[in-house]
PDB file of N, CA and C in Angstrom:
ATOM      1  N   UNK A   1     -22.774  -8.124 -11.913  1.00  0.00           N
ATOM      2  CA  UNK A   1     -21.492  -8.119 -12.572  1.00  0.00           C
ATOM      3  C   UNK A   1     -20.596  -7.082 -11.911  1.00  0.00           C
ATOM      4  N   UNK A   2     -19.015  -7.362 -11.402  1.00  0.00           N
ATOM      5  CA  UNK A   2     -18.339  -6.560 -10.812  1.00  0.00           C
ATOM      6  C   UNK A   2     -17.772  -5.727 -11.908  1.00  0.00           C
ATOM      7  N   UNK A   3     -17.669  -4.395 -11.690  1.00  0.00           N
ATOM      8  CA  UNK A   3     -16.684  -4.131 -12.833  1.00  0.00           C
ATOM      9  C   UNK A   3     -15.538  -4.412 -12.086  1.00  0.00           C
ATOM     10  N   UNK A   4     -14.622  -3.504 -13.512  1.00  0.00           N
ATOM     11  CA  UNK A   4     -12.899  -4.002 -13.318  1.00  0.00           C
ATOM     12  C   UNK A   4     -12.340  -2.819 -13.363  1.00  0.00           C
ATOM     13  N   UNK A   5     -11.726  -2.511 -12.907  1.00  0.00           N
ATOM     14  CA  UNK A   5     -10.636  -1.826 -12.964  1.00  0.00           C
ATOM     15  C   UNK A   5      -9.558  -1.723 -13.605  1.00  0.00           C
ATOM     16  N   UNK A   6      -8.994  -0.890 -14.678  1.00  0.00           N
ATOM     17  CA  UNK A   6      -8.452  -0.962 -15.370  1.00  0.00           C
ATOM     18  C   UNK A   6      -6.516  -0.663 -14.751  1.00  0.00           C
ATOM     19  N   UNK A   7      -5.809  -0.988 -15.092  1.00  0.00           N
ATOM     20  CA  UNK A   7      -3.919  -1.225 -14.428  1.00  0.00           C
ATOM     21  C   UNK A   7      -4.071   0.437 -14.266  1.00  0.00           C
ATOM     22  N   UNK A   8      -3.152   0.473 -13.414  1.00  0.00           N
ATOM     23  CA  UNK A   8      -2.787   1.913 -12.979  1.00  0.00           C
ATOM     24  C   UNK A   8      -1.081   2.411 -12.731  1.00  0.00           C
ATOM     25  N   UNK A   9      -0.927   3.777 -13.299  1.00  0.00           N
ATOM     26  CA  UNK A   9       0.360   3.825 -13.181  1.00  0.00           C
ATOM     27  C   UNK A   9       0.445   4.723 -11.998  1.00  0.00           C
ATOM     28  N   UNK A  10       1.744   5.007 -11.180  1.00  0.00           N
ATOM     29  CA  UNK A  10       1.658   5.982 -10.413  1.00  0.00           C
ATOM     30  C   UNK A  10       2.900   6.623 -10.496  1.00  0.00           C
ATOM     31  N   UNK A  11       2.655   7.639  -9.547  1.00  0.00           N
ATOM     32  CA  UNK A  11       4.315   8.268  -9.425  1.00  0.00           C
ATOM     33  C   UNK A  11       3.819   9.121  -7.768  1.00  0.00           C
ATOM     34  N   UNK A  12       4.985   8.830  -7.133  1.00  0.00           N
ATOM     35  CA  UNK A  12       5.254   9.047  -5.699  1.00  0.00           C
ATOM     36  C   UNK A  12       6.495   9.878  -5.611  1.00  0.00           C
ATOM     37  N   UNK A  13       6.448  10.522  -4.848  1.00  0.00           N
ATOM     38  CA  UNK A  13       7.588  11.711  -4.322  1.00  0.00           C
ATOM     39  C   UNK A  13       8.461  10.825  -3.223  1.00  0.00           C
ATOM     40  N   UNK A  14       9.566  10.272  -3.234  1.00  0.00           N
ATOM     41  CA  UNK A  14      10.311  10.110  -2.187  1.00  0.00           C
ATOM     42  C   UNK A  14      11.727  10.391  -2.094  1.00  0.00           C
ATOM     43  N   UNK A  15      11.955  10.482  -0.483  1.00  0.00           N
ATOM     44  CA  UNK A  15      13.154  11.313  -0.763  1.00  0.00           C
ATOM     45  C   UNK A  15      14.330  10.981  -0.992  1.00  0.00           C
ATOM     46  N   UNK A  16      15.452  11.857  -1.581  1.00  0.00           N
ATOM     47  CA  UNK A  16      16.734  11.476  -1.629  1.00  0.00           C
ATOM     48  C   UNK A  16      16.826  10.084  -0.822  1.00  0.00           C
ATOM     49  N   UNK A  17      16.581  10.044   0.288  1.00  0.00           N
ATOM     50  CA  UNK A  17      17.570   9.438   1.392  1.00  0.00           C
ATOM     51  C   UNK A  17      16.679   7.781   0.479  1.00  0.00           C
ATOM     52  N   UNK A  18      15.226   7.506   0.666  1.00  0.00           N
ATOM     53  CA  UNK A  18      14.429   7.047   0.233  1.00  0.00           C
ATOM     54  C   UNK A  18      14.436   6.268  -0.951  1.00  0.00           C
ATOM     55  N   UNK A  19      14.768   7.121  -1.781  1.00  0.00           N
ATOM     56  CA  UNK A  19      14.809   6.893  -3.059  1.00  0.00           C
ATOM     57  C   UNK A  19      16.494   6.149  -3.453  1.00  0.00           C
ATOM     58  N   UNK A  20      17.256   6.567  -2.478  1.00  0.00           N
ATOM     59  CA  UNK A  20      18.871   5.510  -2.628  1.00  0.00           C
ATOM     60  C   UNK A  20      18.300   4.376  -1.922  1.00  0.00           C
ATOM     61  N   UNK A  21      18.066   4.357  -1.001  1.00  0.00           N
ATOM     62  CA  UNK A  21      17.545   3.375  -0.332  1.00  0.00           C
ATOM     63  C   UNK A  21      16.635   1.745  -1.341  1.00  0.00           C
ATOM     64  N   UNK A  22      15.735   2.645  -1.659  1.00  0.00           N
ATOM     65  CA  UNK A  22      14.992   1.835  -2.995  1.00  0.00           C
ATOM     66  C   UNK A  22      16.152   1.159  -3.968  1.00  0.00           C
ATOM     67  N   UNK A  23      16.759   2.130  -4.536  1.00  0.00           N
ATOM     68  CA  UNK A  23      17.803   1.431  -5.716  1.00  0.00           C
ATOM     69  C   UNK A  23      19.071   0.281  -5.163  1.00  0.00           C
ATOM     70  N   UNK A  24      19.376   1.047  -4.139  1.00  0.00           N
ATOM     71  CA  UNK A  24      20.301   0.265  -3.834  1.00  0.00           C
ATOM     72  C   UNK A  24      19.494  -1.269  -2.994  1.00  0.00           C
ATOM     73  N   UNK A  25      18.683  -1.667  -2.592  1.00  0.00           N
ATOM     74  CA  UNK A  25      18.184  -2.688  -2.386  1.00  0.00           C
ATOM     75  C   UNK A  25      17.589  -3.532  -3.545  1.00  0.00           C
ATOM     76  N   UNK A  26      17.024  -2.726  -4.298  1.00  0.00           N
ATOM     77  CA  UNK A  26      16.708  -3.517  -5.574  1.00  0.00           C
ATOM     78  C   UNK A  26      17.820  -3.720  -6.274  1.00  0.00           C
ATOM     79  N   UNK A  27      19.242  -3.201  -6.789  1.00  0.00           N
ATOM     80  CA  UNK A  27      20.271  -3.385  -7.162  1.00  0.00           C
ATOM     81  C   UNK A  27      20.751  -5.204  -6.373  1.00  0.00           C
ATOM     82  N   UNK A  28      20.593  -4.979  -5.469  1.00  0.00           N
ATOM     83  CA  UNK A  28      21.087  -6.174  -4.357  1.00  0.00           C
ATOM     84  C   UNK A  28      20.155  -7.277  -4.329  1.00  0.00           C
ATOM     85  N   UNK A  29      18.663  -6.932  -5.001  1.00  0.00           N
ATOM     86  CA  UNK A  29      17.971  -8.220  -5.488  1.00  0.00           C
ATOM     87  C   UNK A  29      18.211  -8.297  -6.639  1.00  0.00           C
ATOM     88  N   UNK A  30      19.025  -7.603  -7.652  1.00  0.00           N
ATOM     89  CA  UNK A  30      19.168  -7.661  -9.016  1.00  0.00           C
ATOM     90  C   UNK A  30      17.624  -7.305 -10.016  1.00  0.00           C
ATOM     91  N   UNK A  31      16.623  -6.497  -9.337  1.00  0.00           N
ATOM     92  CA  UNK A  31      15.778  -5.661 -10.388  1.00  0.00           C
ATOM     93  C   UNK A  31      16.184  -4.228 -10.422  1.00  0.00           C
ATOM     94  N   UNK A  32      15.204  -4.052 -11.102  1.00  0.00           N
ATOM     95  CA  UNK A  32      14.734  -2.105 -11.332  1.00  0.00           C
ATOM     96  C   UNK A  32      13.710  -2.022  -9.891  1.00  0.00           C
ATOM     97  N   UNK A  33      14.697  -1.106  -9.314  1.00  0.00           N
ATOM     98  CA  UNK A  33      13.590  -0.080  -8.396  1.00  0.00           C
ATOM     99  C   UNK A  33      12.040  -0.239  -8.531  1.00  0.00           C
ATOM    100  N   UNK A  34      11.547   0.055  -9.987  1.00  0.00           N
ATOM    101  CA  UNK A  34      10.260   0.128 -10.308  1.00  0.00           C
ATOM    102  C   UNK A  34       9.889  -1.146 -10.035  1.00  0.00           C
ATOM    103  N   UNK A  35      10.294  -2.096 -10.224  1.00  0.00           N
ATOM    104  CA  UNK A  35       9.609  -3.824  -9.773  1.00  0.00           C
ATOM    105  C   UNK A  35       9.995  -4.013  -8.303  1.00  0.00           C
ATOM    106  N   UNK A  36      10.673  -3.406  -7.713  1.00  0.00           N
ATOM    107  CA  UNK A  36      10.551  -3.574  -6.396  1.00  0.00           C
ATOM    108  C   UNK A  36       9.570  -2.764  -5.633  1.00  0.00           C
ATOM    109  N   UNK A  37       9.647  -1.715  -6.485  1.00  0.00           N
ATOM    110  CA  UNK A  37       8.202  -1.183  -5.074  1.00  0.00           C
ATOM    111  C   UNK A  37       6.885  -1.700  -5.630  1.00  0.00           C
ATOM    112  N   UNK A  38       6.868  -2.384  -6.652  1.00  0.00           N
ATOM    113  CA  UNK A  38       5.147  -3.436  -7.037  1.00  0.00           C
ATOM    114  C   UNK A  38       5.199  -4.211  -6.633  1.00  0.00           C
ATOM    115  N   UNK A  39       6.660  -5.023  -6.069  1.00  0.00           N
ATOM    116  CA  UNK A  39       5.946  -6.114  -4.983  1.00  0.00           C
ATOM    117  C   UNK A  39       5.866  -5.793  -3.856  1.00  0.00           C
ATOM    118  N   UNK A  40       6.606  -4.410  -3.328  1.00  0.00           N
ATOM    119  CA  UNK A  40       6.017  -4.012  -1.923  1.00  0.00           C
ATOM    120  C   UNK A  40       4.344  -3.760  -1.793  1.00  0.00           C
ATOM    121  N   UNK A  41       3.953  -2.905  -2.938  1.00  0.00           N
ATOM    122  CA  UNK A  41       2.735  -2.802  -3.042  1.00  0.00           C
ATOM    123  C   UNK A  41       1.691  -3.732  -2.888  1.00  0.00           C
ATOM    124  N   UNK A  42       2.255  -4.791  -3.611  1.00  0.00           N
ATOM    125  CA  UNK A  42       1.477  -6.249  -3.744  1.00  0.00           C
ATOM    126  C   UNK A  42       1.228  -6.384  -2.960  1.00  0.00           C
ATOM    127  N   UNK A  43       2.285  -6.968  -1.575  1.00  0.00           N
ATOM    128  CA  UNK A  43       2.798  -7.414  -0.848  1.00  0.00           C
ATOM    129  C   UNK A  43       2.185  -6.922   0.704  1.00  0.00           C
ATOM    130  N   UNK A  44       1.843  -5.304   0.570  1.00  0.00           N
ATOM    131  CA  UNK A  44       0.973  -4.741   1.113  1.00  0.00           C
ATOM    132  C   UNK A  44      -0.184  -4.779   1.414  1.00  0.00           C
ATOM    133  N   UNK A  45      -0.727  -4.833   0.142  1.00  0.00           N
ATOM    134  CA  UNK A  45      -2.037  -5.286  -0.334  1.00  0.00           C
ATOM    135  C   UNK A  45      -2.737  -6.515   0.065  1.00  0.00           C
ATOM    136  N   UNK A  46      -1.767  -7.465  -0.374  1.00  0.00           N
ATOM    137  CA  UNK A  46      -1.735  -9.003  -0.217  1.00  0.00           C
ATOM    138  C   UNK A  46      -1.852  -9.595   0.789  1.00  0.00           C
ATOM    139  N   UNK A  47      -1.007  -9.247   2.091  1.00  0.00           N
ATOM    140  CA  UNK A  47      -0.704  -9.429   3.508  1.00  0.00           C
ATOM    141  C   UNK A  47      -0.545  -8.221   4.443  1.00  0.00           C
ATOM    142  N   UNK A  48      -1.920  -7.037   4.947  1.00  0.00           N
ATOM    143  CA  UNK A  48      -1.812  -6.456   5.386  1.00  0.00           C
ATOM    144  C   UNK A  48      -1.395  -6.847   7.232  1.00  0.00           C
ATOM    145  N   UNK A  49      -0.311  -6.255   7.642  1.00  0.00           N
ATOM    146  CA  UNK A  49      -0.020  -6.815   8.876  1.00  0.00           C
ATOM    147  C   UNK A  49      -1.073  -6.469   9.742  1.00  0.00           C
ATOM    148  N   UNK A  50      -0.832  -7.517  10.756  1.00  0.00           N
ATOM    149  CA  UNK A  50      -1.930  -7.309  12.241  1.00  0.00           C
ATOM    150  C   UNK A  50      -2.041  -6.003  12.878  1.00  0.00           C
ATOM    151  N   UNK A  51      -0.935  -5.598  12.960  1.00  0.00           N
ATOM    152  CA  UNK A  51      -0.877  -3.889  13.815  1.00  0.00           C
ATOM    153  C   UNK A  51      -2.207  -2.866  12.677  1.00  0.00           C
ATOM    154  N   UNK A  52      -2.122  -3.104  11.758  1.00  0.00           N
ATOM    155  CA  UNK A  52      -2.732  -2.357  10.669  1.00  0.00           C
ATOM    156  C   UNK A  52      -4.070  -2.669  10.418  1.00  0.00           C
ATOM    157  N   UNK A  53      -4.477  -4.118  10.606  1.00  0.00           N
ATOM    158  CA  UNK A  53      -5.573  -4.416  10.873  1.00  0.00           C
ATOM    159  C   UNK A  53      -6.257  -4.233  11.722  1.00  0.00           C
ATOM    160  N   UNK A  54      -5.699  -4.487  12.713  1.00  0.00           N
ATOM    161  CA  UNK A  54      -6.032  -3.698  14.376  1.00  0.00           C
ATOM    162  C   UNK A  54      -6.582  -2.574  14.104  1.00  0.00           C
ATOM    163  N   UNK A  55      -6.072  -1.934  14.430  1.00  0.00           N
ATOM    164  CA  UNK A  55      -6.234  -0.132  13.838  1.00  0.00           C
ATOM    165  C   UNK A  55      -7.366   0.229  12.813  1.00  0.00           C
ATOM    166  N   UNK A  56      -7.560  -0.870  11.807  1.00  0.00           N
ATOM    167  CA  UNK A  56      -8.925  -0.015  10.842  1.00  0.00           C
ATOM    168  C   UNK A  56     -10.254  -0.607  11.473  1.00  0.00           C
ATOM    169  N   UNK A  57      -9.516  -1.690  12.199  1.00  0.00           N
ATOM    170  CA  UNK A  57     -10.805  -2.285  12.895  1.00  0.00           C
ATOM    171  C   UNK A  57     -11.362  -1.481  13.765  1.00  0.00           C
ATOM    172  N   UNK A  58     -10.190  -1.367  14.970  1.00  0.00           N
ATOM    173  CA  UNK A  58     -10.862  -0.074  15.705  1.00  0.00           C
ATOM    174  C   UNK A  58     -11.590   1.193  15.528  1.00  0.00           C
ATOM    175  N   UNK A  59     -10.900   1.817  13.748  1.00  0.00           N
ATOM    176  CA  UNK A  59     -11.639   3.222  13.371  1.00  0.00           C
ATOM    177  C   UNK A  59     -12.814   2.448  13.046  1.00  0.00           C
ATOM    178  N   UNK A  60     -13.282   1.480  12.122  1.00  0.00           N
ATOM    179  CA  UNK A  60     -14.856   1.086  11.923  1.00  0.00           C
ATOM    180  C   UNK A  60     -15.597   1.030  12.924  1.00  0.00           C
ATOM    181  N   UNK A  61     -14.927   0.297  13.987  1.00  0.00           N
ATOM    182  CA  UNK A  61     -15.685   0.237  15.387  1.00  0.00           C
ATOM    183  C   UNK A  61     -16.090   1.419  16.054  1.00  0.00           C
ATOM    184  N   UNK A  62     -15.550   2.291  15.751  1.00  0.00           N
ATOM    185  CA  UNK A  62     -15.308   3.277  17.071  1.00  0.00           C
ATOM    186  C   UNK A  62     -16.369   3.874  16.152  1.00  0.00           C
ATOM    187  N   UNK A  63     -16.105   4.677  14.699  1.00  0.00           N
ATOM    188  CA  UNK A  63     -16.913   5.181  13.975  1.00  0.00           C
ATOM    189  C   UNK A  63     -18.407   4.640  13.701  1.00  0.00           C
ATOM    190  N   UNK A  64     -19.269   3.192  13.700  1.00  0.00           N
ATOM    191  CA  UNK A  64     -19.916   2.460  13.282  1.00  0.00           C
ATOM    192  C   UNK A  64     -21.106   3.611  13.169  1.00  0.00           C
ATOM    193  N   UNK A  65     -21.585   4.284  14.594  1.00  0.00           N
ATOM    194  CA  UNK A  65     -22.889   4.945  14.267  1.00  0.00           C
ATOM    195  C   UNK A  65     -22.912   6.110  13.516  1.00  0.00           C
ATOM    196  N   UNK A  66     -21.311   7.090  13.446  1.00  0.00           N
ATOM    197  CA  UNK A  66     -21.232   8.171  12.575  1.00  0.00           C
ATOM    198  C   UNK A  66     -21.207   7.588  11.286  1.00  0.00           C
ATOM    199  N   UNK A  67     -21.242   6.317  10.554  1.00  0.00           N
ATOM    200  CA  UNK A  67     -21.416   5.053   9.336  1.00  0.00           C
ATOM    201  C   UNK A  67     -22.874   5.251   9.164  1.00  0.00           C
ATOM    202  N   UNK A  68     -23.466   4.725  10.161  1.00  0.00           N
ATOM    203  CA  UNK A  68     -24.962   4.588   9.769  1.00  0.00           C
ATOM    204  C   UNK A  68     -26.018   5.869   9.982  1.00  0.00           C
ATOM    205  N   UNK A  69     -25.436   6.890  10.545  1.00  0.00           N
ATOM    206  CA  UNK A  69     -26.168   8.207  10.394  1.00  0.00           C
ATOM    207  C   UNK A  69     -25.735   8.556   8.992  1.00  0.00           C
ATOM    208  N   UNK A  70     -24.770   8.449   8.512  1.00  0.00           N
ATOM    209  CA  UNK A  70     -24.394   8.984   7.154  1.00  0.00           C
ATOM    210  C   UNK A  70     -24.891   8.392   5.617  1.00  0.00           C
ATOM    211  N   UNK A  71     -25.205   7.157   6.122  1.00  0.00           N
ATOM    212  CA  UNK A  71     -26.035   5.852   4.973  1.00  0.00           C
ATOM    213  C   UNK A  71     -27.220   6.358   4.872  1.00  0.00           C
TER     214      UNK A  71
END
């Protein structure tokens, strides 16, 4: 049986410049800020890009035997 994980709230520091940035784009999709960065999150989550995949692939790879000395 998997457990579950229960919803999570967060709070992130971003900056001035950042944080207009956020509102005023979500203003221009017509939500709240706060529902726009949960579908970035999602969205993140959901469809991690290739460059990014690349990259954790390589740290598993590169790391694999400092993995199995540590198991």
């Amino acid at each position: 049986m998997r457990d579950t994980v229960p919803g999570m709230k967060i709070a992130i520091d971003l900056s001035p410049l950042l944080a207009e940035q956020l509102y005023e784009r979500a203003k221009s999709l017509g939500v709240h800020p706060e529902e726009l960065a949960r579908a970035a999150v999602t969205d993140l989550l959901s469809n991690p890009d290739d460059a990014f995949q690349a990259v954790a692939e390589e740290v598993l790879s590169d790391n694999h035997e400092l993995y199995k000395r540590l198991a």
